[in-house]
N, C-alpha and C. Protein backbone atom coordinates (compact mmCIF):
# COMPACT_ATOMS: atom_id res chain seq x y z
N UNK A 1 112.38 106.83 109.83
CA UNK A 1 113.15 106.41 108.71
C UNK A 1 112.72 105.00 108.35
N UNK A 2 112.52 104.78 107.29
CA UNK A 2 112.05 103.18 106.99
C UNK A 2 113.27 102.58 106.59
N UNK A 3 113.14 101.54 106.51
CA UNK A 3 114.29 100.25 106.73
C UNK A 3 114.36 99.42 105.50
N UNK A 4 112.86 99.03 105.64
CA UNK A 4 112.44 98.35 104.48
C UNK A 4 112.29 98.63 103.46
N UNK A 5 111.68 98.09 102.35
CA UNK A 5 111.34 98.30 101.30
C UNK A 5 109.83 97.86 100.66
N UNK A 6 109.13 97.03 101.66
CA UNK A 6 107.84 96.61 101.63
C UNK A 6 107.15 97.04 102.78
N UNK A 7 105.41 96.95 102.20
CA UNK A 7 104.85 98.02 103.38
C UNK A 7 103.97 96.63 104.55
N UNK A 8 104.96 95.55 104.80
CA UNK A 8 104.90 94.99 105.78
C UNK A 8 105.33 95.23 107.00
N UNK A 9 104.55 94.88 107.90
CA UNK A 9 105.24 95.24 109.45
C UNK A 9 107.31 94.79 109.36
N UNK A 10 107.73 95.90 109.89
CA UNK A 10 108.94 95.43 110.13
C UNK A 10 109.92 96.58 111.35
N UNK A 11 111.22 96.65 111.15
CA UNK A 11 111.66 97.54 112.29
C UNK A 11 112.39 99.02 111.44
N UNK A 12 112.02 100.19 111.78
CA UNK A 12 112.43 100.73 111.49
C UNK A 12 113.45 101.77 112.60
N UNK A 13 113.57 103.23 112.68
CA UNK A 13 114.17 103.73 113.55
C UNK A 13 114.44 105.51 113.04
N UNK A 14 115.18 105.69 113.87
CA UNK A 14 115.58 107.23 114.23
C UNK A 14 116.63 107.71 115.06
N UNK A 15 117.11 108.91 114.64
CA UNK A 15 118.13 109.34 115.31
C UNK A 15 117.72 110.61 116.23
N UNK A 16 117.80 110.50 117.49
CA UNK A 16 117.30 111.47 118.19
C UNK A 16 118.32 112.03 118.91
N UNK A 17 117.98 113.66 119.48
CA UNK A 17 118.62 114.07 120.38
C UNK A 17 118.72 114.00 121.50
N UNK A 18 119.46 113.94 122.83
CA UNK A 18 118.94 113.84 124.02
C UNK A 18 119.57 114.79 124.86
N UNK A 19 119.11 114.64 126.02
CA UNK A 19 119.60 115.84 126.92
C UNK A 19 120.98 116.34 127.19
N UNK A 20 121.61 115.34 126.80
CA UNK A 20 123.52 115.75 127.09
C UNK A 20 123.87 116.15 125.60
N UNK A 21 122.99 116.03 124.33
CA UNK A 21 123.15 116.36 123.20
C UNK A 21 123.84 115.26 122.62
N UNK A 22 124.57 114.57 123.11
CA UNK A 22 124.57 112.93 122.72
C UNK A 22 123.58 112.43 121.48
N UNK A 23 123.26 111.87 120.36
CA UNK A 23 122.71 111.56 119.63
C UNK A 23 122.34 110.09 119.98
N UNK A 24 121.19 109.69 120.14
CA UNK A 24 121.03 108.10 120.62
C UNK A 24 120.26 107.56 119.38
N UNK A 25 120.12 106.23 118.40
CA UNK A 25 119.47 105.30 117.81
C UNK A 25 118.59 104.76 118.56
N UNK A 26 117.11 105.00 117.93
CA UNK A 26 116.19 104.40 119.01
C UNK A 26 115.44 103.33 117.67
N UNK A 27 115.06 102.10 117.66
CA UNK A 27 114.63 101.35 116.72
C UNK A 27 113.28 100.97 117.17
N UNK A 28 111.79 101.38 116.27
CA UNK A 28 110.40 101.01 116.43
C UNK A 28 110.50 99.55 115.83
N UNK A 29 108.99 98.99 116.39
CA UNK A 29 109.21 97.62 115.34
C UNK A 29 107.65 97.79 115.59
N UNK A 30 107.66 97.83 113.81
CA UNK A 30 105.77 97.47 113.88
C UNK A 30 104.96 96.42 114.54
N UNK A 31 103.89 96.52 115.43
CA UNK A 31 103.39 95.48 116.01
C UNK A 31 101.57 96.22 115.22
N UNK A 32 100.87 94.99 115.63
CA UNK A 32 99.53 95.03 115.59
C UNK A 32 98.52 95.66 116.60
N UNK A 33 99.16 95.71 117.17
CA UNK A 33 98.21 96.00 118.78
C UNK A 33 99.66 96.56 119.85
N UNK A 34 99.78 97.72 120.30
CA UNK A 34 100.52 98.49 121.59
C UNK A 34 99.95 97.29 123.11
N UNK A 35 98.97 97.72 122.56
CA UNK A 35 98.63 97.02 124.36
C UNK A 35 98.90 95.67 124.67
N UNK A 36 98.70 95.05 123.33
CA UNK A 36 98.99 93.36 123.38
C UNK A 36 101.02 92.94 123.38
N UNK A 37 100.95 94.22 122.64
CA UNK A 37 102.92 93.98 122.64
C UNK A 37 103.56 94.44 124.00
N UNK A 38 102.65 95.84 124.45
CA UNK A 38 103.52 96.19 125.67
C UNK A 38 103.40 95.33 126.91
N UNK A 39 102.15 94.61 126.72
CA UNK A 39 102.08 93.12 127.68
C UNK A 39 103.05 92.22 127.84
N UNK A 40 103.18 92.04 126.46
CA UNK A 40 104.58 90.88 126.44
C UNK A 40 105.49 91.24 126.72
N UNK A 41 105.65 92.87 126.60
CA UNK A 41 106.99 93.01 127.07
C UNK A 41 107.16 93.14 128.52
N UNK A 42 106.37 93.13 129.28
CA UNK A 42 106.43 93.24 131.03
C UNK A 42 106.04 91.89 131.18
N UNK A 43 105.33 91.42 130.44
CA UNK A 43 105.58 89.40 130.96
C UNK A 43 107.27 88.76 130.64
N UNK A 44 107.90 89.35 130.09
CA UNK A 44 109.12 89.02 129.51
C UNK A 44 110.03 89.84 130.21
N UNK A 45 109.59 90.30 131.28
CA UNK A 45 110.73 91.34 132.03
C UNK A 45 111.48 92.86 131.47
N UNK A 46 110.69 93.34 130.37
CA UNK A 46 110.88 94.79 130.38
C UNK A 46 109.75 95.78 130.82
N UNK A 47 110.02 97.04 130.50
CA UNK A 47 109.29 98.22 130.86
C UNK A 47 108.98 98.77 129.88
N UNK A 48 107.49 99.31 130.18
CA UNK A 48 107.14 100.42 129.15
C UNK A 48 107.60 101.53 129.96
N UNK A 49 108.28 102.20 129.30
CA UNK A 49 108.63 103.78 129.99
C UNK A 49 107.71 105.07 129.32
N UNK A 50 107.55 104.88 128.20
CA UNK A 50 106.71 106.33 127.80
C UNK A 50 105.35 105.57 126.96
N UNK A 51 104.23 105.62 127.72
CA UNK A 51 102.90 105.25 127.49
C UNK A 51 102.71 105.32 125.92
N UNK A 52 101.62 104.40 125.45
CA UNK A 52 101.36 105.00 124.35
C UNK A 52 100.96 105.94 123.72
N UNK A 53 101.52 106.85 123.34
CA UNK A 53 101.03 108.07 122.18
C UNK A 53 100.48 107.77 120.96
N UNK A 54 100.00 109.12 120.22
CA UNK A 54 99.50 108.92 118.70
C UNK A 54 100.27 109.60 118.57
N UNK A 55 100.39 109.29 117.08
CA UNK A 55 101.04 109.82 115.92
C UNK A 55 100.14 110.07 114.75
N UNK A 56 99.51 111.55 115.18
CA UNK A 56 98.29 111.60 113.96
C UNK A 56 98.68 111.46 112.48
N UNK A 57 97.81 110.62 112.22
CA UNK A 57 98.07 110.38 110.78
C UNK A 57 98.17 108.90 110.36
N UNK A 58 99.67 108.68 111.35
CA UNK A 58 100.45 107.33 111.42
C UNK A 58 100.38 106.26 112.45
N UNK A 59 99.86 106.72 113.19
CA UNK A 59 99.67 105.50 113.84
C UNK A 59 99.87 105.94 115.43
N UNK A 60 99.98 104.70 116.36
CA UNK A 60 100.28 105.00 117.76
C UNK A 60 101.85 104.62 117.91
N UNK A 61 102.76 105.02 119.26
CA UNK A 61 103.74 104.49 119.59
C UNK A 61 104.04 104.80 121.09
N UNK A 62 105.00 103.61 121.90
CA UNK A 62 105.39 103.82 123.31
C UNK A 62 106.26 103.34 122.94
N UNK A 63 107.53 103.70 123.54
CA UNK A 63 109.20 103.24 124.39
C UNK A 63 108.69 102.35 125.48
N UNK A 64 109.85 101.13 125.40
CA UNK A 64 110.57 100.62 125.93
C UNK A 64 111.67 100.10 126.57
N UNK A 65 111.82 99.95 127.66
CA UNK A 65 113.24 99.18 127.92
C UNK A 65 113.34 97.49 127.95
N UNK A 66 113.74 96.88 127.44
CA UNK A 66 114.48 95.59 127.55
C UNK A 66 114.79 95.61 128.95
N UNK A 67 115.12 94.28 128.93
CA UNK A 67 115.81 93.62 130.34
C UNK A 67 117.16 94.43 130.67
N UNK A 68 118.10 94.52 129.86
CA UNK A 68 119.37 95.12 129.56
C UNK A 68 119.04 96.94 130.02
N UNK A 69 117.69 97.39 129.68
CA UNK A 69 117.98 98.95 129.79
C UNK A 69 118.10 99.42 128.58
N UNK A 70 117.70 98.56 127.39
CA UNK A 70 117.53 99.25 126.27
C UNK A 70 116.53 99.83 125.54
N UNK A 71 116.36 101.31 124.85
CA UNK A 71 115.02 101.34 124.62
C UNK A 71 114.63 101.25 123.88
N UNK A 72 113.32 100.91 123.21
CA UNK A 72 112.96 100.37 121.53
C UNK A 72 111.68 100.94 121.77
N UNK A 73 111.31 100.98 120.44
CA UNK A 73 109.75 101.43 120.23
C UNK A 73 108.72 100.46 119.49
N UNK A 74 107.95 100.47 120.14
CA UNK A 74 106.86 99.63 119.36
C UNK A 74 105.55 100.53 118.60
N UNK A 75 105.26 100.29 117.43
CA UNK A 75 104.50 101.37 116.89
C UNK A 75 103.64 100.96 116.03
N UNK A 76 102.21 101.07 116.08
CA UNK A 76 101.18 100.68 115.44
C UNK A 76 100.89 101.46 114.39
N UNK A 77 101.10 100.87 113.20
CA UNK A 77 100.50 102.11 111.99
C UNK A 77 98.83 101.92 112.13
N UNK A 78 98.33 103.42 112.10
CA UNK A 78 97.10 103.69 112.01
C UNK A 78 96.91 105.02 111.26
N UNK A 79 96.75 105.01 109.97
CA UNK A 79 96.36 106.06 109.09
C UNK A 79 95.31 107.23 109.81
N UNK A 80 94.32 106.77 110.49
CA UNK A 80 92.92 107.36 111.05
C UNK A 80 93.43 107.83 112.24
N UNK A 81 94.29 107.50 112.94
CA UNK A 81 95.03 108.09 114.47
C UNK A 81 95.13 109.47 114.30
N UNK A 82 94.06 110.30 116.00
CA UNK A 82 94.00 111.69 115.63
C UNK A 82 94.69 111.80 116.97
C-alpha cells in the first residue's frame, strides 16, 4: 500500500495475516541498499529475521525486529528484480 504521494523513498506498509488469524500492520521503509540498512540495523541492536527476498518486478525486501521486538520491513525498489 503506498503512503505517499511522491515516488521518493519513503514508508509504506500492509496488512497481513498471521497464524492465530490476528491481523498484524507491518510498515516497509524504502532504503537504497538491504545489505547496507540491514547492517545498521544489527549495529543498532536489532535483527534481521527473514533474509532478503525479491520481489520480481519491484524490488528486494527483509523483516526486521527493533530492539523492542518490533517488525518492519526494509525494501529496495528494483524494477529489474527477477
Amino acid at each position: 500500500m503506498k503512503t505517499g504521494t511522491s515516488p521518493e523513498m519513503g514508508i509504506d506498509g500492509a496488512v497481513l495475516g498471521n497464524k492465530d488469524s490476528q491481523a498484524r500492520t507491518v510498515n516497509s521503509i524504502s532504503v537504497s541498499s538491504i545489505e547496507k540498512y540491514a547492517a545498521k540495523v544489527e549495529q543498532h541492536g536489532g535483527k534481521v529475521v527473514v533474509p532478503k527476498m525479491t520481489v520480481p518486478t519491484l524490488g528486494y525486501l527483509a523483516y526486521c525486529n527493533d530492539t523492542e521486538g518490533n517488525i518492519f520491513g526494509i525494501f529496495q525498489p528494483d524494477g529489474s528484480a527477477k
